[in-house]
PDB file of N, CA and C in Angstrom:
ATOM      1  N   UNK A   1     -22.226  49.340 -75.788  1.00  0.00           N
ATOM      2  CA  UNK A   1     -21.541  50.253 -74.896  1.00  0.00           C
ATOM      3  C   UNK A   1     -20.195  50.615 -75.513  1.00  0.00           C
ATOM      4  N   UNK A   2     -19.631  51.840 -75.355  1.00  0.00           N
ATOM      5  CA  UNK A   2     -18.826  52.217 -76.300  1.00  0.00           C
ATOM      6  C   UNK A   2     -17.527  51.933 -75.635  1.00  0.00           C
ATOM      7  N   UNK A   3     -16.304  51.711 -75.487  1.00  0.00           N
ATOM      8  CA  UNK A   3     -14.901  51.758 -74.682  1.00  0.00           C
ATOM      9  C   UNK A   3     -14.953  52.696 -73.624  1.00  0.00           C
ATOM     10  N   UNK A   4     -15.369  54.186 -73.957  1.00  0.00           N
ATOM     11  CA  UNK A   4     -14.767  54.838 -72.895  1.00  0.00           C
ATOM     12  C   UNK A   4     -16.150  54.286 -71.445  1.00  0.00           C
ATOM     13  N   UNK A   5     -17.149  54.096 -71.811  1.00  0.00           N
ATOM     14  CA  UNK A   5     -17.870  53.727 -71.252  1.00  0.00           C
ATOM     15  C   UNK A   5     -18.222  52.584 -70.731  1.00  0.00           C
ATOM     16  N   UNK A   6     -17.403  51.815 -71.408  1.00  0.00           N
ATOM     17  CA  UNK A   6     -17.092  50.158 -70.638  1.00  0.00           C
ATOM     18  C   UNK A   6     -15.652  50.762 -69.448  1.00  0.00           C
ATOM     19  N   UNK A   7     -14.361  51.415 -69.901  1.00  0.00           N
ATOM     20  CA  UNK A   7     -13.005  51.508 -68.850  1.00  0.00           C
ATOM     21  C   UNK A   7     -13.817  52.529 -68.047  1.00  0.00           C
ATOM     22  N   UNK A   8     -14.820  53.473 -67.511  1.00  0.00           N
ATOM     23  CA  UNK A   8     -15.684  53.989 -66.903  1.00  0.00           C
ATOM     24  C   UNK A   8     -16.616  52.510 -66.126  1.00  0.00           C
ATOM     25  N   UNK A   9     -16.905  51.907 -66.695  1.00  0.00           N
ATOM     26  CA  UNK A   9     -17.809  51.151 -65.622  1.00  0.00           C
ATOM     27  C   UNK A   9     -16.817  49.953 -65.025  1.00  0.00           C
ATOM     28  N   UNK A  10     -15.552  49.661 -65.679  1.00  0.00           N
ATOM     29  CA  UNK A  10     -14.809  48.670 -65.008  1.00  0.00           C
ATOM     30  C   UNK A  10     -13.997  49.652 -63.927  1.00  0.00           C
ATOM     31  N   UNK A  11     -13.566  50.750 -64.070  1.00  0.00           N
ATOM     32  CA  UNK A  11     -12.788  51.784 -62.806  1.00  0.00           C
ATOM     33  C   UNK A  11     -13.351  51.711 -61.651  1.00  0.00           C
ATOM     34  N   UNK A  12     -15.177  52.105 -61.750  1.00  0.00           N
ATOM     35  CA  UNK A  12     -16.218  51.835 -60.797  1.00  0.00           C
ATOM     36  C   UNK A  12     -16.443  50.351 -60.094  1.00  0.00           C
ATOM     37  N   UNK A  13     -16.363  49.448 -60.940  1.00  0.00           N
ATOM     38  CA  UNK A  13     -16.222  48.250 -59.790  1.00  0.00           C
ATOM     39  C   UNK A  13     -14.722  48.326 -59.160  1.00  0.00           C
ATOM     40  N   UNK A  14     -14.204  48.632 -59.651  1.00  0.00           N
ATOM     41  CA  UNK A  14     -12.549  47.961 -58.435  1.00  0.00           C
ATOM     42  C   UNK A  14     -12.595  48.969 -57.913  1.00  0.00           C
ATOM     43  N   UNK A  15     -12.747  50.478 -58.150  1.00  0.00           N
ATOM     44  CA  UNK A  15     -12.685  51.109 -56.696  1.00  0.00           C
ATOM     45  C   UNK A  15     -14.099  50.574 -55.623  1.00  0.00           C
ATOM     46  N   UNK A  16     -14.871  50.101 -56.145  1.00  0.00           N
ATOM     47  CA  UNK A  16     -16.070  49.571 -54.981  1.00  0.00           C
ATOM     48  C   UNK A  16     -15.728  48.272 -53.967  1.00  0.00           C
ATOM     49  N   UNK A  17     -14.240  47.997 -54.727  1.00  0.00           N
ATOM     50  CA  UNK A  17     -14.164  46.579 -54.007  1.00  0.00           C
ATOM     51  C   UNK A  17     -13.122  46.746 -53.165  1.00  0.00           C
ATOM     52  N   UNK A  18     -12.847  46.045 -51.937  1.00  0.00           N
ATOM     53  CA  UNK A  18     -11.499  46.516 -51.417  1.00  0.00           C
ATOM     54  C   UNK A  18     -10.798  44.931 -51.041  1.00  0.00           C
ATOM     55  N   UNK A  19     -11.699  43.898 -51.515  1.00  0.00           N
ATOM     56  CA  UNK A  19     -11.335  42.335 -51.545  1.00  0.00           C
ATOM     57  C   UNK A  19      -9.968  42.168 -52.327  1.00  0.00           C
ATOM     58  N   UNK A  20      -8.668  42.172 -51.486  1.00  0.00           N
ATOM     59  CA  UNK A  20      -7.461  42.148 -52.306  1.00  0.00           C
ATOM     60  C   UNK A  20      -7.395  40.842 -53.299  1.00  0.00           C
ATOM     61  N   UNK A  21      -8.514  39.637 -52.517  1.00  0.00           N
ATOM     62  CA  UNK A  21      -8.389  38.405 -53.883  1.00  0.00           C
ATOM     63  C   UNK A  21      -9.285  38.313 -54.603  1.00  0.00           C
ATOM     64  N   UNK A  22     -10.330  39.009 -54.732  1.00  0.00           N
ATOM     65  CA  UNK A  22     -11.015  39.810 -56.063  1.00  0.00           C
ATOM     66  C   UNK A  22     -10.395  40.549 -56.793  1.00  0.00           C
ATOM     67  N   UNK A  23      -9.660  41.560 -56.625  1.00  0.00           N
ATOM     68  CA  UNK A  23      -8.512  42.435 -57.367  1.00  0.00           C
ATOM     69  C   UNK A  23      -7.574  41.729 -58.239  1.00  0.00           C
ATOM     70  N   UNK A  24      -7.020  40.744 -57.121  1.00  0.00           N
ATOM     71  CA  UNK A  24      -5.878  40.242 -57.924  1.00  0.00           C
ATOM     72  C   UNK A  24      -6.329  38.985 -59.086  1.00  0.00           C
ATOM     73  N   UNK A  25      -7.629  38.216 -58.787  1.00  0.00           N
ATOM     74  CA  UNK A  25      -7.503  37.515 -60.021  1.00  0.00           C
ATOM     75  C   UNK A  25      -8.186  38.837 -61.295  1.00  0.00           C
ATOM     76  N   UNK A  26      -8.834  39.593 -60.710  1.00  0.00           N
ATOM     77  CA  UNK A  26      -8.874  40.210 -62.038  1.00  0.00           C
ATOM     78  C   UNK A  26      -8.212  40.592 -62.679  1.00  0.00           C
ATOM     79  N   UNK A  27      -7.301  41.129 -61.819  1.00  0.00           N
ATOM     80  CA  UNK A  27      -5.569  41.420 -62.408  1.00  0.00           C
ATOM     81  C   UNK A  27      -4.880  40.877 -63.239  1.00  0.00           C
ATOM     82  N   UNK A  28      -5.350  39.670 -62.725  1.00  0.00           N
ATOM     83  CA  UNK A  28      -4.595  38.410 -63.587  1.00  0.00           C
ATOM     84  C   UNK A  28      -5.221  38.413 -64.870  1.00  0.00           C
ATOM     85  N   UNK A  29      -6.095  37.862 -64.827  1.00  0.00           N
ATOM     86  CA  UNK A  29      -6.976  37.963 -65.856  1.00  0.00           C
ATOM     87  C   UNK A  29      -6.800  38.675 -66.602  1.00  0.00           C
ATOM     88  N   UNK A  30      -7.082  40.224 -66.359  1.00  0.00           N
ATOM     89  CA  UNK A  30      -7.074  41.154 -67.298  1.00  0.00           C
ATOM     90  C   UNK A  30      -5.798  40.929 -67.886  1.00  0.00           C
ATOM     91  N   UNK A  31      -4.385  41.033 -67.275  1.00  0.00           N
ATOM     92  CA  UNK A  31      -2.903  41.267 -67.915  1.00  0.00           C
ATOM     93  C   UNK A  31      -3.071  39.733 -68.644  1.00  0.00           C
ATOM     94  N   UNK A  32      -3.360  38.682 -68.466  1.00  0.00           N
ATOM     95  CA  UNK A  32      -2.982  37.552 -69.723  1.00  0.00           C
ATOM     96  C   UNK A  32      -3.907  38.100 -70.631  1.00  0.00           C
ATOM     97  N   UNK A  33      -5.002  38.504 -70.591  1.00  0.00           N
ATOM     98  CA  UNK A  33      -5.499  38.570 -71.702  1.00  0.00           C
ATOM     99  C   UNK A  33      -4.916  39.788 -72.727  1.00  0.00           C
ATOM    100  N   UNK A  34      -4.344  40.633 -71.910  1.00  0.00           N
ATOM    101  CA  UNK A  34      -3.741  41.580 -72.593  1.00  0.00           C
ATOM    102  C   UNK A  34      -1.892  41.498 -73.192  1.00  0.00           C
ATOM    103  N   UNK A  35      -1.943  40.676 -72.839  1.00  0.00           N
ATOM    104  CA  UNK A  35      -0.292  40.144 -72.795  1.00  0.00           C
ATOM    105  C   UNK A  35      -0.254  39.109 -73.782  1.00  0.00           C
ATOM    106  N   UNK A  36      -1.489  38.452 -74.255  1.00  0.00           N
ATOM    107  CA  UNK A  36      -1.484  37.288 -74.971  1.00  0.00           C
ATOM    108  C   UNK A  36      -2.606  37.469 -76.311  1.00  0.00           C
ATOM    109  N   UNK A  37      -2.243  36.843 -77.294  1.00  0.00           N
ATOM    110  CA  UNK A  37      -3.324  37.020 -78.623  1.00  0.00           C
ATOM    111  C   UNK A  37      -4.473  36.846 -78.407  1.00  0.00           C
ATOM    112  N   UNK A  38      -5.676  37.175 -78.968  1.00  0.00           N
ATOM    113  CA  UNK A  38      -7.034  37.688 -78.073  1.00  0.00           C
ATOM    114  C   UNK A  38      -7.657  36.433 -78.518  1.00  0.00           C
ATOM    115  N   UNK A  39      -7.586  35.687 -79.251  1.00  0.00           N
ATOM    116  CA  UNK A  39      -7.523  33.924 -79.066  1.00  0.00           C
ATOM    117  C   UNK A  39      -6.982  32.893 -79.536  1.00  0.00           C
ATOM    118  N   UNK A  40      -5.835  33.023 -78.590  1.00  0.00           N
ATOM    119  CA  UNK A  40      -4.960  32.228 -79.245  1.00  0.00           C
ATOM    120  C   UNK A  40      -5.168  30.411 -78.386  1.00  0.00           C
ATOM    121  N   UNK A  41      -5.558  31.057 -76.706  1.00  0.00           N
ATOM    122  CA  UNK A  41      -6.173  29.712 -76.206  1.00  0.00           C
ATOM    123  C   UNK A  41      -7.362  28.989 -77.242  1.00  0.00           C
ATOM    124  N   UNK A  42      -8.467  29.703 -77.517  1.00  0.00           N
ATOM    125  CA  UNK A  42      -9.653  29.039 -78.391  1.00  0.00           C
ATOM    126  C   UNK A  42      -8.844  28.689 -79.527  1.00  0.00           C
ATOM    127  N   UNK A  43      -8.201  29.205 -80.331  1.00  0.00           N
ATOM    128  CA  UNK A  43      -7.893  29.148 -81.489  1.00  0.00           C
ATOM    129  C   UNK A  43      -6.947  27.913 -81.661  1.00  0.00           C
ATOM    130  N   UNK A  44      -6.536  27.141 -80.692  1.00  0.00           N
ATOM    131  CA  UNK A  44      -5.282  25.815 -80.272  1.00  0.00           C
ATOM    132  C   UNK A  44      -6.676  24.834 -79.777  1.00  0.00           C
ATOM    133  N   UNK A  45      -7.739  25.299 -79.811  1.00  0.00           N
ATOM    134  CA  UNK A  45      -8.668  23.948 -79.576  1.00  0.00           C
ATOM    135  C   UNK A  45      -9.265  22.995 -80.342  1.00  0.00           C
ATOM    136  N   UNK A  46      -9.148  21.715 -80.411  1.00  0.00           N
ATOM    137  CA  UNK A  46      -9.854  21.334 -81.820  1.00  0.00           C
ATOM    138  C   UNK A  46     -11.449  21.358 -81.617  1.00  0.00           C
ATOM    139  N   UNK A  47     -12.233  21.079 -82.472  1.00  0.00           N
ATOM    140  CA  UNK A  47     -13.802  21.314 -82.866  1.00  0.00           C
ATOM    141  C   UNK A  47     -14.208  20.609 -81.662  1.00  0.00           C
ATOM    142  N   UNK A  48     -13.957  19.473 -81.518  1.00  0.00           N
ATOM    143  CA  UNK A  48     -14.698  18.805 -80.756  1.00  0.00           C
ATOM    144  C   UNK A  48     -14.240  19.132 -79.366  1.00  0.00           C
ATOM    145  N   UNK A  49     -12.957  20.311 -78.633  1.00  0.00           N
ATOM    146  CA  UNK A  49     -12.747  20.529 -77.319  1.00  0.00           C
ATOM    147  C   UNK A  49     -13.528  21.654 -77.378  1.00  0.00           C
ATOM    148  N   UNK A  50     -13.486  22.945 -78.434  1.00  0.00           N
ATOM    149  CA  UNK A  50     -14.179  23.499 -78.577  1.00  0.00           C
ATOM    150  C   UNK A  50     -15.902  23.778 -78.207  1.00  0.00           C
ATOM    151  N   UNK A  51     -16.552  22.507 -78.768  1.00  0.00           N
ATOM    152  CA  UNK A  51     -17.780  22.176 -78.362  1.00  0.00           C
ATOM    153  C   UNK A  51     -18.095  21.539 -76.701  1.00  0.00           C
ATOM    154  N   UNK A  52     -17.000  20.670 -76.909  1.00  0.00           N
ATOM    155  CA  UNK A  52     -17.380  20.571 -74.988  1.00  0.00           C
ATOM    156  C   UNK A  52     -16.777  21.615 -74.344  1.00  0.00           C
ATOM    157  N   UNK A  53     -16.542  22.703 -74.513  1.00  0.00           N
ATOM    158  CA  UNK A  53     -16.415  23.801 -73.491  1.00  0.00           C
ATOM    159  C   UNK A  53     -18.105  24.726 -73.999  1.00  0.00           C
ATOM    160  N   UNK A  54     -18.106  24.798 -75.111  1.00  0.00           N
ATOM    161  CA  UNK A  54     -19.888  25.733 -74.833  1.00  0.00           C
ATOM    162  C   UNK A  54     -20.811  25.013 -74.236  1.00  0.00           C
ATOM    163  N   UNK A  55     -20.471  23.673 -74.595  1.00  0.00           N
ATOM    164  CA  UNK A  55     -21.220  22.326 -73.779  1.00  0.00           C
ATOM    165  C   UNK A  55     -21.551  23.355 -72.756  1.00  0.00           C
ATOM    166  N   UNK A  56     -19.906  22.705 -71.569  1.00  0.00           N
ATOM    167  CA  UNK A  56     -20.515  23.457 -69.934  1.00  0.00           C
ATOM    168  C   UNK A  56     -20.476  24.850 -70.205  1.00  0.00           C
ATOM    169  N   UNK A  57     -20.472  25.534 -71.002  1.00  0.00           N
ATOM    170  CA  UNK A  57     -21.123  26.797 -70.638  1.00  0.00           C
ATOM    171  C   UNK A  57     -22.428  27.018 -70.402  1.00  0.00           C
ATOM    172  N   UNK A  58     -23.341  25.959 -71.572  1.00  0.00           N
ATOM    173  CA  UNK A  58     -24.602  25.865 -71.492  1.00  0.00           C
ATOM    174  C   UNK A  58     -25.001  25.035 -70.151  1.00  0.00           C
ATOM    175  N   UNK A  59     -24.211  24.331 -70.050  1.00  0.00           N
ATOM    176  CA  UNK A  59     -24.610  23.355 -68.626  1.00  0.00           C
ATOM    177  C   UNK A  59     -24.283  24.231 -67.247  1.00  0.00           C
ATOM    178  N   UNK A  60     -23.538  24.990 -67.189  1.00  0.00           N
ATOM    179  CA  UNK A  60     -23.667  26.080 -66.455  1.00  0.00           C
ATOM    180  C   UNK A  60     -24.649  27.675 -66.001  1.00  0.00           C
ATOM    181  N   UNK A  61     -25.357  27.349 -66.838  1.00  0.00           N
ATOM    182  CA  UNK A  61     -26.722  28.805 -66.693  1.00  0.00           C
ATOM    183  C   UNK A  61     -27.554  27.828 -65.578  1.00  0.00           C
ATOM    184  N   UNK A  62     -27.401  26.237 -65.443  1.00  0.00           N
ATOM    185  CA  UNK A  62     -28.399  25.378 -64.682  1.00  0.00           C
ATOM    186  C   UNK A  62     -27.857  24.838 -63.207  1.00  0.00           C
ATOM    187  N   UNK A  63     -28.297  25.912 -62.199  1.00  0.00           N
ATOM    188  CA  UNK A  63     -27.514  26.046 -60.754  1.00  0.00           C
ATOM    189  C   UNK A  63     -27.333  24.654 -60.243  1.00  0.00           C
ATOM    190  N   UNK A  64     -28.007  23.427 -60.805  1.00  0.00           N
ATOM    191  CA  UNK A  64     -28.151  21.949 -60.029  1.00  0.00           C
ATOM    192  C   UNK A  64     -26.596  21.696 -60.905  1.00  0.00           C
ATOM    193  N   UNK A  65     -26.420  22.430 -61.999  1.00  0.00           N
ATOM    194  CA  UNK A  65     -25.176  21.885 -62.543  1.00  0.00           C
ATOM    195  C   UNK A  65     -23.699  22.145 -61.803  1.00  0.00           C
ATOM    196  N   UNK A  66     -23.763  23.320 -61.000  1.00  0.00           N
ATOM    197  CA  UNK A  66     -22.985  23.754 -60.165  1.00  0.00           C
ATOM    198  C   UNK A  66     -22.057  23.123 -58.923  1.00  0.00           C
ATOM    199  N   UNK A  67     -21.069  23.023 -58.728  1.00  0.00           N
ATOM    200  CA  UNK A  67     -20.514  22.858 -57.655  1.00  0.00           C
ATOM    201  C   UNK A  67     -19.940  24.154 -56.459  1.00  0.00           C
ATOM    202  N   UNK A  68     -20.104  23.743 -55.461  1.00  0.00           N
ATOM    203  CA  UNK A  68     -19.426  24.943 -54.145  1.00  0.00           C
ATOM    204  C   UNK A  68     -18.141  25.440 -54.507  1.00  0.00           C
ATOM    205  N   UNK A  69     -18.141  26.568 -54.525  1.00  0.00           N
ATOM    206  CA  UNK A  69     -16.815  27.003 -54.565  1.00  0.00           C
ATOM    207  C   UNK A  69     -15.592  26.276 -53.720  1.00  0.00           C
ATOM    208  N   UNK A  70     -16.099  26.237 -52.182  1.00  0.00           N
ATOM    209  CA  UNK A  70     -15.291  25.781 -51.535  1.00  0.00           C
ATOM    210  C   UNK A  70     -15.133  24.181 -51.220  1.00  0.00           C
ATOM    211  N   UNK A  71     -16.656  23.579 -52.608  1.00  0.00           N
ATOM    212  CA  UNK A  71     -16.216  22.341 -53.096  1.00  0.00           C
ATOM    213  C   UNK A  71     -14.857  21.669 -53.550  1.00  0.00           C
ATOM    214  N   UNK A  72     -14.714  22.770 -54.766  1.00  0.00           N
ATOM    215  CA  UNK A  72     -13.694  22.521 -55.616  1.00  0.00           C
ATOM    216  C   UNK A  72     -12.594  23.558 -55.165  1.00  0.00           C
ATOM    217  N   UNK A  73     -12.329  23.926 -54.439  1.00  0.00           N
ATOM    218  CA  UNK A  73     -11.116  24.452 -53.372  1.00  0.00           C
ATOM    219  C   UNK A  73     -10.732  23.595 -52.202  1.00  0.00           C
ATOM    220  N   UNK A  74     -11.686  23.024 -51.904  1.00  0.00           N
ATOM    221  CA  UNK A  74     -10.705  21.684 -50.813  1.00  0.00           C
ATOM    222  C   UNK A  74     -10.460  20.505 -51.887  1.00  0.00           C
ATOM    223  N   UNK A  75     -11.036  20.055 -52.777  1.00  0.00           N
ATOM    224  CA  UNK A  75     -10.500  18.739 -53.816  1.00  0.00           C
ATOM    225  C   UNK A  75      -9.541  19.672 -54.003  1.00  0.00           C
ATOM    226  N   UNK A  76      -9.000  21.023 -54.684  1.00  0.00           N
ATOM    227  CA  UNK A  76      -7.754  20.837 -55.745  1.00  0.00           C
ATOM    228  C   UNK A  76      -7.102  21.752 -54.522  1.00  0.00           C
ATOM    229  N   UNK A  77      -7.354  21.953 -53.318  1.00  0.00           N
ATOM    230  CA  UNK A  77      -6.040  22.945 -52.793  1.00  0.00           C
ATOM    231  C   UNK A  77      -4.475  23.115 -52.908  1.00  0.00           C
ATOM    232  N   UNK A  78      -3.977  21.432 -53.509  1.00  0.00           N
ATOM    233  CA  UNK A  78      -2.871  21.610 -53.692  1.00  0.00           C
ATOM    234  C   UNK A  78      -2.489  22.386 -54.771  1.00  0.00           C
ATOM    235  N   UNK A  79      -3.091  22.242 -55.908  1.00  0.00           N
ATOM    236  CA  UNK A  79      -3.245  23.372 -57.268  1.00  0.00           C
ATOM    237  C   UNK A  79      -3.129  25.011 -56.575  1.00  0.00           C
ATOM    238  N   UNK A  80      -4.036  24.775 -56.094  1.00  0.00           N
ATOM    239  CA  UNK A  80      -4.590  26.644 -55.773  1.00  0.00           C
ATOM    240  C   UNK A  80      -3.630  27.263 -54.676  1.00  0.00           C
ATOM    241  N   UNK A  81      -2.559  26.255 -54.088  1.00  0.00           N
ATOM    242  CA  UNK A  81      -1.847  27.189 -52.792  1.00  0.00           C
ATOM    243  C   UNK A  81      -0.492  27.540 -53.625  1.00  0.00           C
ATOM    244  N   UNK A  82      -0.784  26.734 -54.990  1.00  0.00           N
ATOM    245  CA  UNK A  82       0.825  27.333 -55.690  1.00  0.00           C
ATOM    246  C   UNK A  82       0.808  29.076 -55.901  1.00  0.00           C
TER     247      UNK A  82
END
């Protein structure tokens, strides 16, 4: 898919959404990644943190591997109300 046709299909989801805390972590998201070297987090990892993060990526396609969202929002709420 070419750029203008990827900032064309990302315009189309956020005007479809009107969830202000869907917006804003994308927001977020999008501006660090654009604000910051395009990997400079991966690139500060050593081999072996490296590998246990594709680890759970791979351990993540497997839904029993999953936890509730609002699992891990009541354990860390003190994190998440900062």
């Amino acid at each position: 898919m070419t750029s203008t046709a990827l900032k064309k299909e990302f315009h189309e989801l956020i005007d479809k959404t009107d969830n202000p805390v869907l917006l804003e972590q994308f927001y977020r998201a999008f501006a660090f990644r654009i604000n910051n070297s395009k990997y400079e987090l991966w690139d500060s990892l050593t081999k072996s943190e490296k590998e246990e993060v594709l680890t759970a990526f791979e351990e993540s396609k497997d839904e029993k591997n999953l936890i509730a969202y609002d699992t891990v929002k009541e354990k860390h709420k003190k994190w998440l109300s900062k």
